[in-house]
Protein backbone atom coordinates (compact mmCIF):
# COMPACT_ATOMS: atom_id res chain seq x y z
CA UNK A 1 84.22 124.64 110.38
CA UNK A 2 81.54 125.13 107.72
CA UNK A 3 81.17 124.60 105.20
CA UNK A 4 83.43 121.20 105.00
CA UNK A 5 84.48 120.28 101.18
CA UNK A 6 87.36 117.35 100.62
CA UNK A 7 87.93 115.71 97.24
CA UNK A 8 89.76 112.71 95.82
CA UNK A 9 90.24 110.92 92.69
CA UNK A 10 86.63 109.70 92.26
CA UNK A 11 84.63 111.61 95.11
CA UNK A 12 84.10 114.66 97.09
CA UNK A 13 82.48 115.86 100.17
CA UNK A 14 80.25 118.15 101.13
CA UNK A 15 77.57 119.01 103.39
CA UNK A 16 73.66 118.01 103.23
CA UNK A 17 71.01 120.21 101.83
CA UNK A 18 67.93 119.60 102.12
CA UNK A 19 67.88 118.68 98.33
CA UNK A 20 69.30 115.33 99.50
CA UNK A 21 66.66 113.83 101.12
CA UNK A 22 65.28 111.50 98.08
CA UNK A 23 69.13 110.31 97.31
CA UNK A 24 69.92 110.04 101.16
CA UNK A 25 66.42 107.78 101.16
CA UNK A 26 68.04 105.40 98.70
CA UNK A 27 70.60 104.07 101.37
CA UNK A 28 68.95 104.96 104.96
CA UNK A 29 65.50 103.38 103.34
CA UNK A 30 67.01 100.33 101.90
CA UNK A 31 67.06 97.15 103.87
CA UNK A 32 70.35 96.11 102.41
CA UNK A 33 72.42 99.37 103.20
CA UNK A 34 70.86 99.73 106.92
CA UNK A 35 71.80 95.53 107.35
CA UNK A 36 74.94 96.49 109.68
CA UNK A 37 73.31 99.95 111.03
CA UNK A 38 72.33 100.51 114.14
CA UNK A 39 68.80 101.43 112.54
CA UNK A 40 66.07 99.66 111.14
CA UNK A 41 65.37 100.98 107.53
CA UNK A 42 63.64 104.96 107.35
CA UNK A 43 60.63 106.22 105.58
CA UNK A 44 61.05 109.46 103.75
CA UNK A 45 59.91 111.85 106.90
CA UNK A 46 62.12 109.66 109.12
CA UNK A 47 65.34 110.88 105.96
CA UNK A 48 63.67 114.81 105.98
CA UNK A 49 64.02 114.49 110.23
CA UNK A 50 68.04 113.40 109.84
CA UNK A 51 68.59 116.05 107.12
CA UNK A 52 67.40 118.97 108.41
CA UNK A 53 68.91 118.36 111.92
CA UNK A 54 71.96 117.78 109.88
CA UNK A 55 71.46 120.97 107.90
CA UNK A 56 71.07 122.87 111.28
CA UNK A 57 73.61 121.38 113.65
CA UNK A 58 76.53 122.09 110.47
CA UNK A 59 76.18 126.14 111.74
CA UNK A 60 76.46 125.41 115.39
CA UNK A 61 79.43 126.80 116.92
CA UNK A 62 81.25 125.17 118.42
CA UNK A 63 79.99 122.61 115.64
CA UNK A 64 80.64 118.94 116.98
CA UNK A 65 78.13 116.97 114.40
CA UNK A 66 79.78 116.57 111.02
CA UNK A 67 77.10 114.83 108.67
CA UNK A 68 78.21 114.91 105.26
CA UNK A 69 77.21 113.62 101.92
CA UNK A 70 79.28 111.89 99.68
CA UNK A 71 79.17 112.60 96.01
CA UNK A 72 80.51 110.45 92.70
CA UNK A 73 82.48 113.08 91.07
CA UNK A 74 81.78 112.24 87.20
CA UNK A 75 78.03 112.40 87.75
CA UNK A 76 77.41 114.35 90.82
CA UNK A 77 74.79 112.11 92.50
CA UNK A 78 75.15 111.59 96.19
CA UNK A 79 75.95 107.89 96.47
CA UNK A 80 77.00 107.59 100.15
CA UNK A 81 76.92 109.78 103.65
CA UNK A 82 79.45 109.99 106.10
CA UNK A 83 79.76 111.47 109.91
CA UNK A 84 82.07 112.64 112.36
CA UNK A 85 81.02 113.29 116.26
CA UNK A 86 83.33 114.67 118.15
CA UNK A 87 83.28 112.69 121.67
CA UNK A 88 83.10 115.18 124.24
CA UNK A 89 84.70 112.32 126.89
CA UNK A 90 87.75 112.38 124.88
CA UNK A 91 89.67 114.89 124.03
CA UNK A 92 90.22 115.45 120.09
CA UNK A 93 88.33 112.78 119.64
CA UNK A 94 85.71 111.72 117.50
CA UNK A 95 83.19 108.76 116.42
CA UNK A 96 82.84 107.82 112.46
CA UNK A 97 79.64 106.40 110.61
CA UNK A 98 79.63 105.89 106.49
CA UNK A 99 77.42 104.21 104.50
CA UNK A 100 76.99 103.47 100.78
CA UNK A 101 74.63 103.13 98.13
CA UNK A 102 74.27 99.69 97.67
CA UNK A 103 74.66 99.74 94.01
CA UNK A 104 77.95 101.20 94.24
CA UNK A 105 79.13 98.62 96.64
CA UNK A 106 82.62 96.32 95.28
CA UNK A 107 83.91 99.68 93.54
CA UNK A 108 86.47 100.53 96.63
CA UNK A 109 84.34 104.01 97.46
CA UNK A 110 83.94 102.83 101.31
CA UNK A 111 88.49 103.39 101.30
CA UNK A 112 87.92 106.81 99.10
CA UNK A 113 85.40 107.87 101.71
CA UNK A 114 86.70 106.92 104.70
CA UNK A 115 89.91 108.03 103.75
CA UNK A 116 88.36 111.36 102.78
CA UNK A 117 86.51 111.63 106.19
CA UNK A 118 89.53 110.72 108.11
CA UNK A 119 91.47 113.76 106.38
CA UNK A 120 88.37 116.32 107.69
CA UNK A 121 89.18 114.58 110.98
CA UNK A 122 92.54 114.55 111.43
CA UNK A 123 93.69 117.62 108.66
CA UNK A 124 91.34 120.01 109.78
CA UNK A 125 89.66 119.44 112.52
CA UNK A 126 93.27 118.02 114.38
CA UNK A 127 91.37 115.36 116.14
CA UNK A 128 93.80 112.44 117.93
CA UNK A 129 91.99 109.70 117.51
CA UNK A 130 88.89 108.52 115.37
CA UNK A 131 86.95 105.67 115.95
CA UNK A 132 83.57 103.38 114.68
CA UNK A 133 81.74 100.34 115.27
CA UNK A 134 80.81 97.99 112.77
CA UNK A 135 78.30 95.18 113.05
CA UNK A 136 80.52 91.73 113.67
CA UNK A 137 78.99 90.24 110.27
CA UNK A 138 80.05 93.44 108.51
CA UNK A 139 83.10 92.03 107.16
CA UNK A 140 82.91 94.71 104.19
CA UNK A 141 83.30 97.33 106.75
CA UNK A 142 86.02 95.50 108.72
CA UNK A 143 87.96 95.64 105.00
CA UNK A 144 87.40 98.98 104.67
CA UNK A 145 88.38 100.31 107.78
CA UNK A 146 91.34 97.74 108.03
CA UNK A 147 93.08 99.28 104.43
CA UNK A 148 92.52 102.94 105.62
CA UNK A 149 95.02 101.90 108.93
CA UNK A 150 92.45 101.10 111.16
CA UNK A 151 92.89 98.57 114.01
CA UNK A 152 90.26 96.75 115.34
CA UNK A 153 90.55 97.39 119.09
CA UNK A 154 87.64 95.28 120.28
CA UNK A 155 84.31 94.14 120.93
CA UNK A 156 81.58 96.10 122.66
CA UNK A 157 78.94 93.59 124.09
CA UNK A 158 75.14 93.93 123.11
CA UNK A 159 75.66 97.48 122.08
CA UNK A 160 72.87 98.11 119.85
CA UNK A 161 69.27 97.15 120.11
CA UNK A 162 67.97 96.67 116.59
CA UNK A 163 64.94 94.79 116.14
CA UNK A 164 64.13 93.86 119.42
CA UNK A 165 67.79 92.25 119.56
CA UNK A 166 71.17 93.47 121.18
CA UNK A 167 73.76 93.17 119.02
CA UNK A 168 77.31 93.76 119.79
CA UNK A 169 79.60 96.12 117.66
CA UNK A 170 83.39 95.74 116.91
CA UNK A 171 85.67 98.46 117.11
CA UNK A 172 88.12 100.31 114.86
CA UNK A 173 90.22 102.86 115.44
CA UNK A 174 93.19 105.12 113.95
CA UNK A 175 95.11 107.83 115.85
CA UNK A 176 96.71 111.07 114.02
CA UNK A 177 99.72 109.63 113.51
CA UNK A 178 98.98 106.42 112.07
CA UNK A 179 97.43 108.33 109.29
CA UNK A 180 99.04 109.06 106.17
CA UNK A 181 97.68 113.29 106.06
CA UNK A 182 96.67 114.13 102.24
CA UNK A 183 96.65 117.97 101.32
């Protein structure tokens, strides 16, 4: 499926040119938005590297890499990105990853978002289940993914290595029908 648009009240979707790379710096280069990541911060040709594998891997077929950015509606600046990867060990399944700006953080865009992302997922792509991990001091995301009908289904033990560090990620997840489908 390409291109992939979705809209809501206050935000919309779409995919990532390679016009995005100074906005998508903003929250992959900032120390407070890549906190609960599994990366350390990224310089600018670390940003152009993500965006124009994105940009390339959005006309694959069969596509299975859905990086997307995520764009305030009343002034059309990309304030956020979201992903979908389909798991190919599960069947219509997929892994999600979002992350804000963090000036627009307290403003309830991470629901709007995820919401939005779960309605690619589960609308149009007819995915099962959908699942992410969060950083265990991440209670923001826990929040988020809690009021979109998430369910935290567990810990994964010294999952990433960030820092020279393992860290261990918690687990949400919502299946199809636990998720109420918006047109």
């Amino acid at each position: 499926m390409h291109p992939v648009t979705r809209s809501s009240a206050r935000l919309y979707l779409r995919e990532l040119a390679i016009t995005d790379v100074d906005s998508l710096l903003a929250i992959y280069g900032s120390p407070a938005s890549t906190e609960h990541l599994s990366f350390e911060p990224r310089n600018r040709d670390q940003v152009e590297q993500v965006v124009a594998w994105s940009v390339a891997e959005a006309t694959v077929t069969p596509r299975t890499e859905y990086a997307l950015a995520v764009v305030e509606s009343e002034t059309a600046e990309l304030i956020g990105s979201g992903r979908l990867a389909l798991d190919s060990h599960q069947q219509r399944g997929a892994t999600m990853g979002f992350a804000l700006r963090p000036d627009v953080w307290g403003r309830g865009y991470g629901v709007e978002m995820v919401r939005l992302l779960l309605s690619v997922g589960f609308n149009d792509l007819k995915l099962h289940r959908i699942w992410g991990a969060r950083s265990p001091l991440n209670e923001a995301s826990a929040k988020t993914m809690s009021a979109v009908g998430m369910v935290e289904e567990g810990t994964i033990r010294e999952h990433v290595l960030k820092a020279g560090e393992w860290r261990d990620s918690v687990v949400h997840a919502i299946l199809d029908r636990k998720f109420f489908r918006c047109p």
